[in-house]
C-alpha atoms as a PDB file:
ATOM      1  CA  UNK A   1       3.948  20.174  -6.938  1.00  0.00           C
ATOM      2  CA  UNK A   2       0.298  18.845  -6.725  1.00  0.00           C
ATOM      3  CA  UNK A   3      -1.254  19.193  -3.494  1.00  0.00           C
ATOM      4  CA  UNK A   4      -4.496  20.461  -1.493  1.00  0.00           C
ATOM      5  CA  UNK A   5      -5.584  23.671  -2.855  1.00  0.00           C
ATOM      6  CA  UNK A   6      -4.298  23.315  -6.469  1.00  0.00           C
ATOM      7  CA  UNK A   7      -5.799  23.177  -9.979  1.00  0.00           C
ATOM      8  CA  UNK A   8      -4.253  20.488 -12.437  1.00  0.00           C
ATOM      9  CA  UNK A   9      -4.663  20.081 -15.884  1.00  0.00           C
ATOM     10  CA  UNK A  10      -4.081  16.402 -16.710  1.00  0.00           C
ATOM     11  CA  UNK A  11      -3.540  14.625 -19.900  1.00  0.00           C
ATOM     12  CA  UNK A  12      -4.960  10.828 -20.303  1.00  0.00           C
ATOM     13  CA  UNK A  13      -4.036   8.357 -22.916  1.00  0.00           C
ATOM     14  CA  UNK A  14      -6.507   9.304 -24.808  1.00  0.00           C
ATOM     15  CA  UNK A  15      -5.328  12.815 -24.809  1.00  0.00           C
ATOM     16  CA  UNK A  16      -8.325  14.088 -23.487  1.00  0.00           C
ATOM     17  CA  UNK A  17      -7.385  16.623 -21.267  1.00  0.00           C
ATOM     18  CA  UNK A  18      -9.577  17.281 -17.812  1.00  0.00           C
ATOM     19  CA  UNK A  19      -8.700  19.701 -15.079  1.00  0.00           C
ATOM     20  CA  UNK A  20      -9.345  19.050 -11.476  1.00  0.00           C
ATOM     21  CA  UNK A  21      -8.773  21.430  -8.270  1.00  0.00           C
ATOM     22  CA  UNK A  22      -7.929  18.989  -4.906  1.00  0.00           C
ATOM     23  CA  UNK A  23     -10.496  19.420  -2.716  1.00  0.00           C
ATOM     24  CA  UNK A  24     -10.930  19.075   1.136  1.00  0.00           C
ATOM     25  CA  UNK A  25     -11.297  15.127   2.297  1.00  0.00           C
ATOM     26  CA  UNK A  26     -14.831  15.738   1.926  1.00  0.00           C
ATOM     27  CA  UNK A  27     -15.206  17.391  -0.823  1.00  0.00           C
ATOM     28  CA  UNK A  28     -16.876  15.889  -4.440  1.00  0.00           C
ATOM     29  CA  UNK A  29     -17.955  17.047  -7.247  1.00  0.00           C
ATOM     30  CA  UNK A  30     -16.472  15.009 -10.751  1.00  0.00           C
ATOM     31  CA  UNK A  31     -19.098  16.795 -12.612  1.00  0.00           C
ATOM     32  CA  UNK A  32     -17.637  20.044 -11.563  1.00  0.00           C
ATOM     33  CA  UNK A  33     -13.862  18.890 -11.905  1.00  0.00           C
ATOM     34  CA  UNK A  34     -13.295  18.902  -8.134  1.00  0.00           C
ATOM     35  CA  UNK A  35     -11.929  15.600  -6.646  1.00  0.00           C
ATOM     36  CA  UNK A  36     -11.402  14.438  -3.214  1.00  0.00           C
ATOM     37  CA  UNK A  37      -7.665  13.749  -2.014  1.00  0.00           C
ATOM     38  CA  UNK A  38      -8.586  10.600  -0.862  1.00  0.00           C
ATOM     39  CA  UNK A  39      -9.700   9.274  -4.633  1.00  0.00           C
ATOM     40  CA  UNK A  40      -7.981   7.102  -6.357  1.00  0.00           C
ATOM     41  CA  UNK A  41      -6.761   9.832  -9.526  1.00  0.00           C
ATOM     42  CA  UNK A  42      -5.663  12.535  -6.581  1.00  0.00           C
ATOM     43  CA  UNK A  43      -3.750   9.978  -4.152  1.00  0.00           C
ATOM     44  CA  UNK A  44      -1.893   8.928  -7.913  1.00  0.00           C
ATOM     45  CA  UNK A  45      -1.133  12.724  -8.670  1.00  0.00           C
ATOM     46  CA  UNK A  46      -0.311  14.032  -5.226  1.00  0.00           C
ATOM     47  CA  UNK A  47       3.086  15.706  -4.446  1.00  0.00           C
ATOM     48  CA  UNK A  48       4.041  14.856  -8.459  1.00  0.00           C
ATOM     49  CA  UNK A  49       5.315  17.828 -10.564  1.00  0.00           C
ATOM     50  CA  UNK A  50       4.168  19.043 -14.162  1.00  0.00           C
ATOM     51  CA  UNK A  51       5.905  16.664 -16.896  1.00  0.00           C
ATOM     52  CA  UNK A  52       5.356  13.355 -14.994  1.00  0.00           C
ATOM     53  CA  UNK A  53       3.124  10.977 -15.938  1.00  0.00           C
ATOM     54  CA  UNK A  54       1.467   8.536 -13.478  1.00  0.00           C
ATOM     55  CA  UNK A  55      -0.326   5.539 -13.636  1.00  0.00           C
ATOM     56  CA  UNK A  56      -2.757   4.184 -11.376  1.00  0.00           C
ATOM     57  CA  UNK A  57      -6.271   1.836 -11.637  1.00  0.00           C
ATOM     58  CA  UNK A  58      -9.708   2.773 -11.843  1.00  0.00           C
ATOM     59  CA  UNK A  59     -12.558   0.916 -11.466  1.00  0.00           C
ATOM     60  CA  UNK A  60     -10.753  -1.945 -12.811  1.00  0.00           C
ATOM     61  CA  UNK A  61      -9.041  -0.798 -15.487  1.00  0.00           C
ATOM     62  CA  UNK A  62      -5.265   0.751 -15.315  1.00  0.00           C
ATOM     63  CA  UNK A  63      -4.409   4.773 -15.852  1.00  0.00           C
ATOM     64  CA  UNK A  64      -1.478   6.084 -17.394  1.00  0.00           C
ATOM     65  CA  UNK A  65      -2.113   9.984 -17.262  1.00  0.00           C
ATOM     66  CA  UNK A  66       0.184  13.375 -17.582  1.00  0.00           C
ATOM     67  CA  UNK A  67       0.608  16.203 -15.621  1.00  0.00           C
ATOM     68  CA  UNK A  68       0.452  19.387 -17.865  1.00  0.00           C
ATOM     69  CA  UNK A  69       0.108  22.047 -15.818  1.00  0.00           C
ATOM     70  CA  UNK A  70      -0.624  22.935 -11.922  1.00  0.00           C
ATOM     71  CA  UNK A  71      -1.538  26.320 -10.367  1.00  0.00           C
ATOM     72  CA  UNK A  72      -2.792  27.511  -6.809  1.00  0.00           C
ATOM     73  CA  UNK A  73      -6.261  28.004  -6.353  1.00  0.00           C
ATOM     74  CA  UNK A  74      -7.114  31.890  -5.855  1.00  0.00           C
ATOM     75  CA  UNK A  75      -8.703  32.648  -2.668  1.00  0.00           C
ATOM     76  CA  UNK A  76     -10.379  36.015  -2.347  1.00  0.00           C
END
């Protein structure tokens, strides 16, 4: 299940596939794949399980994306 402290692989329309870890509240970084849980994409993904799709909007326009794969984030 998608949470705080795990990696997703996500599939848009598109099928351009991006990968994000959830990050702390404060935490932001796009660029680096690392979203916050309070955006928009992670509030649409959280507690959802690989094989469902979500949808959600964007900056005006509305998201229909997969969820291909989610693992924990190693911690040394």
């Amino acid at each position: 299940m998608v949470s705080i402290g795990t990696i997703v692989r996500l599939t848009d329309l598109s099928n351009i596939i991006r990968k994000h870890s959830r990050s702390s509240g404060l935490g932001f970084g796009a660029e680096k794949g690392v979203i916050s849980y309070l955006s928009p994409v992670a509030q649409a993904i959280l507690n959802h399980r690989s094989g469902e799709e979500v949808e959600f909007d964007l900056e005006g326009s509305h998201k229909r994306w997969r969820i291909d794969s989610i693992e924990l984030i190693k911690r040394l």
